[in-house]
PDB file of N, CA and C in Angstrom:
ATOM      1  N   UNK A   1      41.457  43.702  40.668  1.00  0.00           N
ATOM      2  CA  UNK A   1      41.491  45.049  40.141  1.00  0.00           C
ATOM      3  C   UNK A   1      42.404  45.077  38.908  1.00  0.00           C
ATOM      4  N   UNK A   2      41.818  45.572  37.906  1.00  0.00           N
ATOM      5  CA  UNK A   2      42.957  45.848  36.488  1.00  0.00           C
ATOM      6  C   UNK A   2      43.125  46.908  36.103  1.00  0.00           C
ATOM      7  N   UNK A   3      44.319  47.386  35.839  1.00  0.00           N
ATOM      8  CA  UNK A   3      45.447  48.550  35.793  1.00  0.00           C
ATOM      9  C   UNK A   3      44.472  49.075  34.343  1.00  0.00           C
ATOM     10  N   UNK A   4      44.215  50.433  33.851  1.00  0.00           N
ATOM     11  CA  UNK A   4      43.321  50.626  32.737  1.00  0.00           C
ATOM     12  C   UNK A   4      44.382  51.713  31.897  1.00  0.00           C
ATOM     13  N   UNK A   5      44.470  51.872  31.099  1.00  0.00           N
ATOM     14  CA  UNK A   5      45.472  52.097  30.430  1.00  0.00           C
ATOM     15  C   UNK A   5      44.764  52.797  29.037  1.00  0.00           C
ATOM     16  N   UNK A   6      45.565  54.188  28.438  1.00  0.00           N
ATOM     17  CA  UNK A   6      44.826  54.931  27.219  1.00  0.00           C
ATOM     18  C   UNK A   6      46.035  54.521  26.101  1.00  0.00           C
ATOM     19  N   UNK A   7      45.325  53.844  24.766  1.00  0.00           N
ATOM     20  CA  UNK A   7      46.566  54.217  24.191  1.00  0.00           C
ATOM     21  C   UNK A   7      46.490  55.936  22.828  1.00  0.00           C
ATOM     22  N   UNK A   8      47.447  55.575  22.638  1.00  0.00           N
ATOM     23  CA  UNK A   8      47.417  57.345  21.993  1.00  0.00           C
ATOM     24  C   UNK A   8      45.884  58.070  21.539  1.00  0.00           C
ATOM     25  N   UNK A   9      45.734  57.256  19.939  1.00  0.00           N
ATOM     26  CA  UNK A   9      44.801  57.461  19.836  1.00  0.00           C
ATOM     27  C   UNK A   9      43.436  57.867  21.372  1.00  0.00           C
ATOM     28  N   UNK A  10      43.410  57.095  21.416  1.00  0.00           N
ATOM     29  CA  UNK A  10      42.520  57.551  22.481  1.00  0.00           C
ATOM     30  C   UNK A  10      42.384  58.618  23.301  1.00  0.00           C
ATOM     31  N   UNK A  11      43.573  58.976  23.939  1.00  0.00           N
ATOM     32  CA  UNK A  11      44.268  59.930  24.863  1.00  0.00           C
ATOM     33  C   UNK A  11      43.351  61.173  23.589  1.00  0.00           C
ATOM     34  N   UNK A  12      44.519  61.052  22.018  1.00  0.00           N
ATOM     35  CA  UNK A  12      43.416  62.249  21.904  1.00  0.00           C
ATOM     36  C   UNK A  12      42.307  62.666  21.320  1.00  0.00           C
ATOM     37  N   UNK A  13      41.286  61.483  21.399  1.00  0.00           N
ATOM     38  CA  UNK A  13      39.937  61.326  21.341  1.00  0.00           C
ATOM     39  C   UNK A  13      39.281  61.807  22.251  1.00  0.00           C
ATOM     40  N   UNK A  14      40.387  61.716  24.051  1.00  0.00           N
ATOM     41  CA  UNK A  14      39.217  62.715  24.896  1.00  0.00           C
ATOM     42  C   UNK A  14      39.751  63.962  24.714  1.00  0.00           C
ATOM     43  N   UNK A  15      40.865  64.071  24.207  1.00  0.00           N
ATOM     44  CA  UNK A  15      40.813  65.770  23.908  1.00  0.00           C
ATOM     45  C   UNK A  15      39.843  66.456  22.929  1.00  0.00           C
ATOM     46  N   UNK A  16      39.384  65.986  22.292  1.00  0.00           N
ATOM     47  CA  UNK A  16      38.387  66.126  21.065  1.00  0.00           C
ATOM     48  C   UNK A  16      36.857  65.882  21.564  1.00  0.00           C
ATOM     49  N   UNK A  17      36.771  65.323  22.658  1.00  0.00           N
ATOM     50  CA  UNK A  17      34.970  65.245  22.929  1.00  0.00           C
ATOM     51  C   UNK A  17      34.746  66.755  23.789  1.00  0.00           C
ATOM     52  N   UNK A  18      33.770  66.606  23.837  1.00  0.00           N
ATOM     53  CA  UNK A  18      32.693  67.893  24.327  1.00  0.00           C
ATOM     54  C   UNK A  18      32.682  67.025  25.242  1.00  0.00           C
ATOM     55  N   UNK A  19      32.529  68.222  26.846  1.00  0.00           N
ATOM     56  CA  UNK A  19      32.656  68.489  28.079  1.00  0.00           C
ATOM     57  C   UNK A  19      32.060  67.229  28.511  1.00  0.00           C
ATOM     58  N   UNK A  20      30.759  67.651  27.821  1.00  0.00           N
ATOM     59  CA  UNK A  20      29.376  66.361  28.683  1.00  0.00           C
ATOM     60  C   UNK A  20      29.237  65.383  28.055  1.00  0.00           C
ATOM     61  N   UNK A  21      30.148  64.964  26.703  1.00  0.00           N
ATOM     62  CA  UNK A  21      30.148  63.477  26.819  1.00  0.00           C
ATOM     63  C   UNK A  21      31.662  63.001  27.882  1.00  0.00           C
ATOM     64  N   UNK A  22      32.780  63.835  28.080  1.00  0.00           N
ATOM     65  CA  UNK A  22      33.558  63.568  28.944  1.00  0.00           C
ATOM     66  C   UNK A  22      33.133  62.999  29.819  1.00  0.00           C
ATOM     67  N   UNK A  23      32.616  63.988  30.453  1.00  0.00           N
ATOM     68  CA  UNK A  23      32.002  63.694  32.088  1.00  0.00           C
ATOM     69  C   UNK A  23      31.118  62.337  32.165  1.00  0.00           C
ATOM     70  N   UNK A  24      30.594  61.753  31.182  1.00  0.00           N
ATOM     71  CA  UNK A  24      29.795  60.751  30.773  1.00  0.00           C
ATOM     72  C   UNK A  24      30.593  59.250  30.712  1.00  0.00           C
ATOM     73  N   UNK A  25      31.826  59.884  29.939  1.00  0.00           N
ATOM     74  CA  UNK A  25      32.717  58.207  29.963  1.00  0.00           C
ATOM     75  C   UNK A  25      33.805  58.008  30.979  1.00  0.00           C
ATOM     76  N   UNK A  26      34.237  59.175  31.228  1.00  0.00           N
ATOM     77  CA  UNK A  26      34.929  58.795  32.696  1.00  0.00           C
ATOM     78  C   UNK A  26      34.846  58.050  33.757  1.00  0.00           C
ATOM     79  N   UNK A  27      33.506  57.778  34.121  1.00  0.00           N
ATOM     80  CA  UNK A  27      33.432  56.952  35.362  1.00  0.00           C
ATOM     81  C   UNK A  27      32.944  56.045  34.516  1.00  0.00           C
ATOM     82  N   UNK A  28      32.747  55.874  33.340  1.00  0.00           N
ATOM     83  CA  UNK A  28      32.451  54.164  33.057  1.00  0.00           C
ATOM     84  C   UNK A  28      34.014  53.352  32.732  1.00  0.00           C
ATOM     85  N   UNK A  29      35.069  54.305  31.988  1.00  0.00           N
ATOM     86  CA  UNK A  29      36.306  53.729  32.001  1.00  0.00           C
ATOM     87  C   UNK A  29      36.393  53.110  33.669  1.00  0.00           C
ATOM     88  N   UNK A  30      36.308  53.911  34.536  1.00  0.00           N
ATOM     89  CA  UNK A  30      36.972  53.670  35.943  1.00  0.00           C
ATOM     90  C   UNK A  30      36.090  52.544  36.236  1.00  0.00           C
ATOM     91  N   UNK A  31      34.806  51.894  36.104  1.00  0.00           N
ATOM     92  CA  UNK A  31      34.026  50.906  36.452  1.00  0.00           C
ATOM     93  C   UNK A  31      34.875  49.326  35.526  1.00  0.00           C
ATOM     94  N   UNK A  32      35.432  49.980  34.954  1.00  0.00           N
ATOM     95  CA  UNK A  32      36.067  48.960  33.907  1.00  0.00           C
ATOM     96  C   UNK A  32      37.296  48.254  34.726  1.00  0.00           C
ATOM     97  N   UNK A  33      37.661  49.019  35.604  1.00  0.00           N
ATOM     98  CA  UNK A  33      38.873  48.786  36.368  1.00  0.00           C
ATOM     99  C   UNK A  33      38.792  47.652  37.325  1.00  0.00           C
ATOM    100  N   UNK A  34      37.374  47.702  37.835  1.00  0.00           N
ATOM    101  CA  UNK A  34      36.588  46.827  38.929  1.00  0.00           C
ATOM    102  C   UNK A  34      36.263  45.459  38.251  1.00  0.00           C
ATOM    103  N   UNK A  35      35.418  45.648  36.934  1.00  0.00           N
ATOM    104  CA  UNK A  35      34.731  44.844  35.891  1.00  0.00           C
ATOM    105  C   UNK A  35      35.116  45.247  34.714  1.00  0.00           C
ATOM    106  N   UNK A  36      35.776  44.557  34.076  1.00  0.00           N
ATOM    107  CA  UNK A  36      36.149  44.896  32.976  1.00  0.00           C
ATOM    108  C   UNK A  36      35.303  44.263  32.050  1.00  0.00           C
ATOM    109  N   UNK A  37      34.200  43.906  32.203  1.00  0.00           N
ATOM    110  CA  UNK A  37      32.751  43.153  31.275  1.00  0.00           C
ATOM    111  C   UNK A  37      31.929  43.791  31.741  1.00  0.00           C
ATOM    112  N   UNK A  38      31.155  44.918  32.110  1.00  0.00           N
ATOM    113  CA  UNK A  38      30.313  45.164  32.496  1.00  0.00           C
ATOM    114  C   UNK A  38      29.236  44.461  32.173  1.00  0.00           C
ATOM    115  N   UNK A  39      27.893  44.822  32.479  1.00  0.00           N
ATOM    116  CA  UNK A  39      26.747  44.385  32.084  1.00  0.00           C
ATOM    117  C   UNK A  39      26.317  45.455  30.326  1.00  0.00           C
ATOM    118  N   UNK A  40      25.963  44.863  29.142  1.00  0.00           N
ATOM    119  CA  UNK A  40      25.985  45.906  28.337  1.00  0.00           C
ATOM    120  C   UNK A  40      27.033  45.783  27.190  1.00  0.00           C
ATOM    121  N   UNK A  41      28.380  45.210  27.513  1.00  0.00           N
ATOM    122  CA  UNK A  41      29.596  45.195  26.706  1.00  0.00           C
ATOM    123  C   UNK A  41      29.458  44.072  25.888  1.00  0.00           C
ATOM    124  N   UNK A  42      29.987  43.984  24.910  1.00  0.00           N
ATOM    125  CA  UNK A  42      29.738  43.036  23.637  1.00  0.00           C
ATOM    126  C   UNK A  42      31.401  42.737  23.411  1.00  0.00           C
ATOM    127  N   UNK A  43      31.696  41.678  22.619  1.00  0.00           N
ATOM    128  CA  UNK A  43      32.848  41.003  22.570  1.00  0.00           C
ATOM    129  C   UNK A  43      32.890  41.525  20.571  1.00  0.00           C
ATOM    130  N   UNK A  44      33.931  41.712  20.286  1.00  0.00           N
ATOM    131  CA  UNK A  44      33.974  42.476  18.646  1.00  0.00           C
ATOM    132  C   UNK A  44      34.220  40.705  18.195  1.00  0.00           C
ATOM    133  N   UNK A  45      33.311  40.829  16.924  1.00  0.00           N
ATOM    134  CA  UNK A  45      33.537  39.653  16.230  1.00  0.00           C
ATOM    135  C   UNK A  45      35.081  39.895  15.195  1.00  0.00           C
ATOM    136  N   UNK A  46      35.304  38.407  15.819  1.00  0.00           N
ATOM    137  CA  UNK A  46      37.077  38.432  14.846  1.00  0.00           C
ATOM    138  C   UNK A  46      37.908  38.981  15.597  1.00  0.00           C
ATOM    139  N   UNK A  47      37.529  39.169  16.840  1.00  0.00           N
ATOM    140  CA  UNK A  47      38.746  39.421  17.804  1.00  0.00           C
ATOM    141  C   UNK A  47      38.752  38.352  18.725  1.00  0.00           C
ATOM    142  N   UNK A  48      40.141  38.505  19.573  1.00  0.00           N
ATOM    143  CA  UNK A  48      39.920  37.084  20.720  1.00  0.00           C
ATOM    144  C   UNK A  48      39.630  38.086  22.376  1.00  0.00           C
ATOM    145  N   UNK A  49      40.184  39.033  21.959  1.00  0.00           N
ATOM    146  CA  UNK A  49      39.991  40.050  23.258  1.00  0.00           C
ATOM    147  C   UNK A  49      39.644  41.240  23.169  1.00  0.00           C
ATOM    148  N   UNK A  50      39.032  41.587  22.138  1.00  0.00           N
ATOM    149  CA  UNK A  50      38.451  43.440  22.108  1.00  0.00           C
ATOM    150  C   UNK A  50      37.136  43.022  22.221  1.00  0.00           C
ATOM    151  N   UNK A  51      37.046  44.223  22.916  1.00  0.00           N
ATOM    152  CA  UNK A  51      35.356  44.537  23.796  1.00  0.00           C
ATOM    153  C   UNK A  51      35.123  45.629  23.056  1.00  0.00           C
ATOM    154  N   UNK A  52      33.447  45.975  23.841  1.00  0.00           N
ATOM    155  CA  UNK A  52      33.396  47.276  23.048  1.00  0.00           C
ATOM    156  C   UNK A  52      32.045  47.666  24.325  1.00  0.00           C
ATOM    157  N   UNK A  53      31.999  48.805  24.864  1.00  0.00           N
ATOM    158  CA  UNK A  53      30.801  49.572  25.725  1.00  0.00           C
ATOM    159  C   UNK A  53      30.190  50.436  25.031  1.00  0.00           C
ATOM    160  N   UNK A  54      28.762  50.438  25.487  1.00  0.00           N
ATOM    161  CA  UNK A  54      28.344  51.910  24.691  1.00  0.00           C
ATOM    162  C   UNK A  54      27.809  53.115  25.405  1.00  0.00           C
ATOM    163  N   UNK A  55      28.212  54.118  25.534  1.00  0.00           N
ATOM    164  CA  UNK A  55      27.924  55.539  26.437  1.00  0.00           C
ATOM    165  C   UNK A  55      27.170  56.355  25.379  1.00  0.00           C
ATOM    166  N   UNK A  56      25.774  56.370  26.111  1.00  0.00           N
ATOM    167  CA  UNK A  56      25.115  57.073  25.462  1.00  0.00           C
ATOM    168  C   UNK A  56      25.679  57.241  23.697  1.00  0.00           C
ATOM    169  N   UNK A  57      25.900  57.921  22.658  1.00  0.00           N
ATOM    170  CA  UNK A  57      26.326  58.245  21.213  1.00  0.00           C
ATOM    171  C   UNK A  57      27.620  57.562  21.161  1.00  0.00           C
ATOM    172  N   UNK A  58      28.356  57.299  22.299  1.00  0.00           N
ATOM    173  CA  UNK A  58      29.726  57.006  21.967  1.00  0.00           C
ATOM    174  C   UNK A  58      29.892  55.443  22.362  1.00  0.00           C
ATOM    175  N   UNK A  59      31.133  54.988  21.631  1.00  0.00           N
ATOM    176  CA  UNK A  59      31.636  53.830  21.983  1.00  0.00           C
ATOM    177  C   UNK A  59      33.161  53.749  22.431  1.00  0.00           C
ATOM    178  N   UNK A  60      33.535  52.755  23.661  1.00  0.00           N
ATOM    179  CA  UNK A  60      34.419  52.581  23.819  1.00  0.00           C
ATOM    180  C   UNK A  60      35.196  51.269  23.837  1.00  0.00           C
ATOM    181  N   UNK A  61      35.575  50.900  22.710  1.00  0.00           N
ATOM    182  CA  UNK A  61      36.862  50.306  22.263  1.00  0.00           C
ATOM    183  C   UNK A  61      37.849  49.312  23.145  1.00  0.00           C
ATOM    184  N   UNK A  62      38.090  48.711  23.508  1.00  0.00           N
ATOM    185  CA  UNK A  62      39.114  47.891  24.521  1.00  0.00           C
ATOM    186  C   UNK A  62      39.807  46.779  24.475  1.00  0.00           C
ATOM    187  N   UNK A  63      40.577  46.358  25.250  1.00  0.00           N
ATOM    188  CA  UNK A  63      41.163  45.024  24.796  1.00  0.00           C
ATOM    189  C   UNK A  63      41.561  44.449  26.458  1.00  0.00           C
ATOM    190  N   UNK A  64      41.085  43.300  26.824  1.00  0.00           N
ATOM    191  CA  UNK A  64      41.352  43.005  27.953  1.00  0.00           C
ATOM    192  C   UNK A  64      42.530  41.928  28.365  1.00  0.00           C
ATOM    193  N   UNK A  65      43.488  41.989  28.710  1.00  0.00           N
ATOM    194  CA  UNK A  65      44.825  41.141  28.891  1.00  0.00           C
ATOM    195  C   UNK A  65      44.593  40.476  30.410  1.00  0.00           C
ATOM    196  N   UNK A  66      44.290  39.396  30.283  1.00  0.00           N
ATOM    197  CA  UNK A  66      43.595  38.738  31.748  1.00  0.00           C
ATOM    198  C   UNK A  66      45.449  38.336  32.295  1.00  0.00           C
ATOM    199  N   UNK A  67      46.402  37.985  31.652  1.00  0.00           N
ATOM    200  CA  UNK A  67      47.378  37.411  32.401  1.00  0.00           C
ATOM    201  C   UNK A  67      47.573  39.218  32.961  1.00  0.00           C
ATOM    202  N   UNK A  68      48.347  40.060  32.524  1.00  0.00           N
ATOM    203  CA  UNK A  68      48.708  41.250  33.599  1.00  0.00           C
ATOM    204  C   UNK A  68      47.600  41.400  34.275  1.00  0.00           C
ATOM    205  N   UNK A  69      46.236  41.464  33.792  1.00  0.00           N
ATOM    206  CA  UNK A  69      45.269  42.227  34.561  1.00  0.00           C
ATOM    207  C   UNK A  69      45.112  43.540  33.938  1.00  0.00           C
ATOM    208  N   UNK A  70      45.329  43.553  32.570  1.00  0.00           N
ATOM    209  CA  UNK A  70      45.334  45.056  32.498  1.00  0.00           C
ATOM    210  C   UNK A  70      44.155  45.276  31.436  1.00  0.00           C
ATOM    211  N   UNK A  71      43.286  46.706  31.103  1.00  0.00           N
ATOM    212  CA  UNK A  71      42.659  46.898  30.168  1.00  0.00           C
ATOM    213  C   UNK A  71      43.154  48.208  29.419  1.00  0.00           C
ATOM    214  N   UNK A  72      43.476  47.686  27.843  1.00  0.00           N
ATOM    215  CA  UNK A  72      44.219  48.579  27.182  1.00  0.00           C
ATOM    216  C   UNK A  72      42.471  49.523  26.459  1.00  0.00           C
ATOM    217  N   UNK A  73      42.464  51.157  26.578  1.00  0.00           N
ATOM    218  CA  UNK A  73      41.503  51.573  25.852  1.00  0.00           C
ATOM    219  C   UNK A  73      41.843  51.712  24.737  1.00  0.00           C
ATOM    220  N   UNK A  74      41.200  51.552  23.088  1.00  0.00           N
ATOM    221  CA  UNK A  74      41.838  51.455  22.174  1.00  0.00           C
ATOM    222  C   UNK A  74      41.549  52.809  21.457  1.00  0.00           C
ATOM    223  N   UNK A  75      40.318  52.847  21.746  1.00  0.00           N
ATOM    224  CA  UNK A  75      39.554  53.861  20.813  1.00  0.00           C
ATOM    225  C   UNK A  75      38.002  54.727  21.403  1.00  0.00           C
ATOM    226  N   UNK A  76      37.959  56.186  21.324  1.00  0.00           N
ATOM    227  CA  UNK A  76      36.299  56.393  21.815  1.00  0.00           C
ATOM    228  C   UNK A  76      36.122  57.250  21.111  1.00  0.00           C
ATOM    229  N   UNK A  77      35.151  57.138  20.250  1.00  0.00           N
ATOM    230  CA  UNK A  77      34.552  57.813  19.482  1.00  0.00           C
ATOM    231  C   UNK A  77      32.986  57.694  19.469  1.00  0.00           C
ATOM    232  N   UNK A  78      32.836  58.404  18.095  1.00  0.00           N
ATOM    233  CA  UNK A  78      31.171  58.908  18.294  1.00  0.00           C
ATOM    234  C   UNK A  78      30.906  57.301  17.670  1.00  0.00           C
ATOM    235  N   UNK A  79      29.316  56.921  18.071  1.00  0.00           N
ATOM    236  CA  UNK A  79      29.100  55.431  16.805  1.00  0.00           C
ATOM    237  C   UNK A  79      29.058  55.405  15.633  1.00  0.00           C
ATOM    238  N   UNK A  80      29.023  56.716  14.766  1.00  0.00           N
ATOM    239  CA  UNK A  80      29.432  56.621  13.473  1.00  0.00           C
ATOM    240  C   UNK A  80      30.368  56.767  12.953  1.00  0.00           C
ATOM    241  N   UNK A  81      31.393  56.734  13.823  1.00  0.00           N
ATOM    242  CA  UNK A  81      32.790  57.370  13.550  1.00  0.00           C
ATOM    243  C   UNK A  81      33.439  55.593  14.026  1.00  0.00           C
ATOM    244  N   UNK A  82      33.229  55.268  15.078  1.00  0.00           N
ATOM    245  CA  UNK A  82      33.973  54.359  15.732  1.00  0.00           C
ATOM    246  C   UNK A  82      34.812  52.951  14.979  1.00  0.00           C
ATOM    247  N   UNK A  83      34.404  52.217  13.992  1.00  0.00           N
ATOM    248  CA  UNK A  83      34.477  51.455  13.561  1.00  0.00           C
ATOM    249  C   UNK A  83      35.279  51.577  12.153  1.00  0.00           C
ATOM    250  N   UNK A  84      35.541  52.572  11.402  1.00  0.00           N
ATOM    251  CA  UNK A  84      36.137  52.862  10.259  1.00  0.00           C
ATOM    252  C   UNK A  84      37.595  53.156  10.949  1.00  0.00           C
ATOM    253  N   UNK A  85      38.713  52.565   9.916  1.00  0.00           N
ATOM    254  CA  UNK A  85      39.904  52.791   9.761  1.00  0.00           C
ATOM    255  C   UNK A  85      40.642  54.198   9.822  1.00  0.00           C
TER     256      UNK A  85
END
């Protein structure tokens, strides 16, 4: 089991989504906890540990630290938003 963790940004990225994409990424963060690769997740080129899921319009961002066990969320945004600085 790995400890799942928001960092800022993120935190207020779900303050900023609409209701029903909420309700939409919530239980896929929490599936992340179990599997932190789901079936679906892609590895970001030029990283050694950021992932990336995709929920319906949105993407979620990650970084997986196998020695704690932990998954840091980095970022969730819309897919046209997600990837720019």
């Amino acid at each position: 089991m790995y400890e799942v963790y928001l960092e800022r940004a993120a935190e207020n990225a779900f303050k900023r989504l609409l209701t029903t994409a909420f309700h939409r990424i919530i239980p896929q963060i929490r599936i992340l906890a179990e599997n932190p690769r789901p079936s679906g997740c892609r590895k970001l080129t030029g990283s050694k540990n950021d992932w990336r899921i995709r929920i319906v319009d949105y993407r979620v961002l990650y970084e997986i630290d196998e020695k704690a066990k932990a998954v840091r969320i980095m970022r969730v945004r819309h897919r046209r938003e997600v990837y720019r600085r």
